[in-house]
C-alpha atoms as a PDB file:
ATOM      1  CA  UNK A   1       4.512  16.683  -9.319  1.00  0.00           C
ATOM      2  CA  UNK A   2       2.098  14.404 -11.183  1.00  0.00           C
ATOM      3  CA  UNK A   3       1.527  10.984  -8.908  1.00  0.00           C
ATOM      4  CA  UNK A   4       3.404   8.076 -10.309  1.00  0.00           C
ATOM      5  CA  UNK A   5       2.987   5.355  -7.712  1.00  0.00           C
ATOM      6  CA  UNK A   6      -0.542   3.132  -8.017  1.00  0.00           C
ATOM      7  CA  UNK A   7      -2.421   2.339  -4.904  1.00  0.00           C
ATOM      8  CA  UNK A   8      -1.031  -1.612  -3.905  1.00  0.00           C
ATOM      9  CA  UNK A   9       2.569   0.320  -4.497  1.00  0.00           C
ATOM     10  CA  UNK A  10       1.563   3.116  -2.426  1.00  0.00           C
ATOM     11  CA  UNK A  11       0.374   0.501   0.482  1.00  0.00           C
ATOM     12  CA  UNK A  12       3.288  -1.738   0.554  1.00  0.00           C
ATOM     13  CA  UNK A  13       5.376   1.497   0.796  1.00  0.00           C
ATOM     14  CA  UNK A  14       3.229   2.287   4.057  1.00  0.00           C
ATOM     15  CA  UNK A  15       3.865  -1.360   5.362  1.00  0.00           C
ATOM     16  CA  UNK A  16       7.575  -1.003   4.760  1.00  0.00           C
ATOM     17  CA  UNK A  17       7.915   2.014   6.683  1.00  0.00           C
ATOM     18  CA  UNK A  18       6.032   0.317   9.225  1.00  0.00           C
ATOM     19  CA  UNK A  19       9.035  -2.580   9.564  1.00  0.00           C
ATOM     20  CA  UNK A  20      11.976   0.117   9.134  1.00  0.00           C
ATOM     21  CA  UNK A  21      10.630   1.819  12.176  1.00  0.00           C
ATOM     22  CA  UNK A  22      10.495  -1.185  14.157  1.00  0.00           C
ATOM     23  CA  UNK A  23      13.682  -2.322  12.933  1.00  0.00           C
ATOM     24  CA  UNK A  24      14.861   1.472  13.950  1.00  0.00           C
ATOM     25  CA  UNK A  25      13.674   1.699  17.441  1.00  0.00           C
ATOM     26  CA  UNK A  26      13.535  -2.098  18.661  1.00  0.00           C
ATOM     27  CA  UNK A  27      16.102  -4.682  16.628  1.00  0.00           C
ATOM     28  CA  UNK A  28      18.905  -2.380  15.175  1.00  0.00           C
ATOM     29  CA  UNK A  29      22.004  -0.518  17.319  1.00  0.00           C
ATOM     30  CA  UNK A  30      24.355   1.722  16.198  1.00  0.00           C
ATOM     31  CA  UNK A  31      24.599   3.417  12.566  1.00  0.00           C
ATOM     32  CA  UNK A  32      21.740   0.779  11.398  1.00  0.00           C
ATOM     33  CA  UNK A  33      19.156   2.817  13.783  1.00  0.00           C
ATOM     34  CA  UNK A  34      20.098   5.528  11.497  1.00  0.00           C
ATOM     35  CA  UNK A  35      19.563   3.866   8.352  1.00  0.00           C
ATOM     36  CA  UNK A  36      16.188   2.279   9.185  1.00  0.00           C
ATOM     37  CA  UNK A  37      14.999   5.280  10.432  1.00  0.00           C
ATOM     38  CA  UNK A  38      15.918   7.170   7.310  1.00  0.00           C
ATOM     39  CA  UNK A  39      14.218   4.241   5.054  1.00  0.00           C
ATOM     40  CA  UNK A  40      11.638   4.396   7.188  1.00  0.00           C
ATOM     41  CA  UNK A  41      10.755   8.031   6.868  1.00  0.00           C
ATOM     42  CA  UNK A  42      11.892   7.950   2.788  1.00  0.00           C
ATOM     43  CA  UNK A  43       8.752   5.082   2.073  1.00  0.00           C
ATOM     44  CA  UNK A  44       6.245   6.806   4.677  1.00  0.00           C
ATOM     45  CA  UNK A  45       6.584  10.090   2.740  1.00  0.00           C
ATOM     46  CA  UNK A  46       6.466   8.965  -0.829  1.00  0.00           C
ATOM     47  CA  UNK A  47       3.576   6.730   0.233  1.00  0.00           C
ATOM     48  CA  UNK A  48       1.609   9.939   1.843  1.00  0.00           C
ATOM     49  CA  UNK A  49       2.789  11.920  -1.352  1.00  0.00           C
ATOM     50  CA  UNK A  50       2.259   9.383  -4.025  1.00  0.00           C
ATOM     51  CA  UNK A  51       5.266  10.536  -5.597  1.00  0.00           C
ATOM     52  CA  UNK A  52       9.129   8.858  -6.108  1.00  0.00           C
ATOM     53  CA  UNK A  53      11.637  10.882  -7.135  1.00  0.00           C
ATOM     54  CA  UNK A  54      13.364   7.812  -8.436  1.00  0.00           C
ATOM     55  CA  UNK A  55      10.263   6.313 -10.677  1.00  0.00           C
ATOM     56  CA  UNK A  56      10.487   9.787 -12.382  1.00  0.00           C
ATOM     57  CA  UNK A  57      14.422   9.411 -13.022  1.00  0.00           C
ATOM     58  CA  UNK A  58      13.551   5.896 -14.122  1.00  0.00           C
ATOM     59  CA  UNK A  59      10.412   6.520 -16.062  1.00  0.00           C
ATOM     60  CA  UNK A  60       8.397   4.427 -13.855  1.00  0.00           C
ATOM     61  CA  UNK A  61       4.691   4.743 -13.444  1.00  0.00           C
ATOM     62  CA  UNK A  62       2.745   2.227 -11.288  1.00  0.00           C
ATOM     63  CA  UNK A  63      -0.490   5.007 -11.145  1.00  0.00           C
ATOM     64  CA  UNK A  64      -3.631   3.721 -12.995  1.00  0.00           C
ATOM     65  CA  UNK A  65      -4.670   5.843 -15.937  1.00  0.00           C
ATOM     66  CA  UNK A  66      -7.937   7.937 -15.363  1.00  0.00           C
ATOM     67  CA  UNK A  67     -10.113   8.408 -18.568  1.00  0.00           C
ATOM     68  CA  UNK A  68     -11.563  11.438 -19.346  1.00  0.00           C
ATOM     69  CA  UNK A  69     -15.167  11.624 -19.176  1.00  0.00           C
END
């Protein structure tokens, strides 16, 4: 799995997982717990991997290109 999510993608991922766990364990009741929770783990794990399963369905690449030296 080649990285396909930049840096400022990978960090607003990070801050969104941040919300969907508050939402999760403070604000929501019910199923919506559930959901947040699950959104919340889905962005903190693509942010720590730096991958999206969906960006590679869609052909999406936010990562910066390295040159070769």
């Amino acid at each position: 799995m080649k990285p396909n999510e930049g840096t400022a993608d990978r960090v607003i991922r990070l801050v969104l997982s941040a919300v969907f766990f508050t939402l999760a364990f403070t604000v929501t009741a019910g199923v919506w717990t559930y959901v947040a929770a699950g959104l919340g783990v889905l962005m903190l794990a693509t942010a720590a991997v730096g991958y999206c399963p969906l960006y590679a369905l869609l052909g999406v690449n936010t990562c910066a290109v390295r040159k070769a030296s």
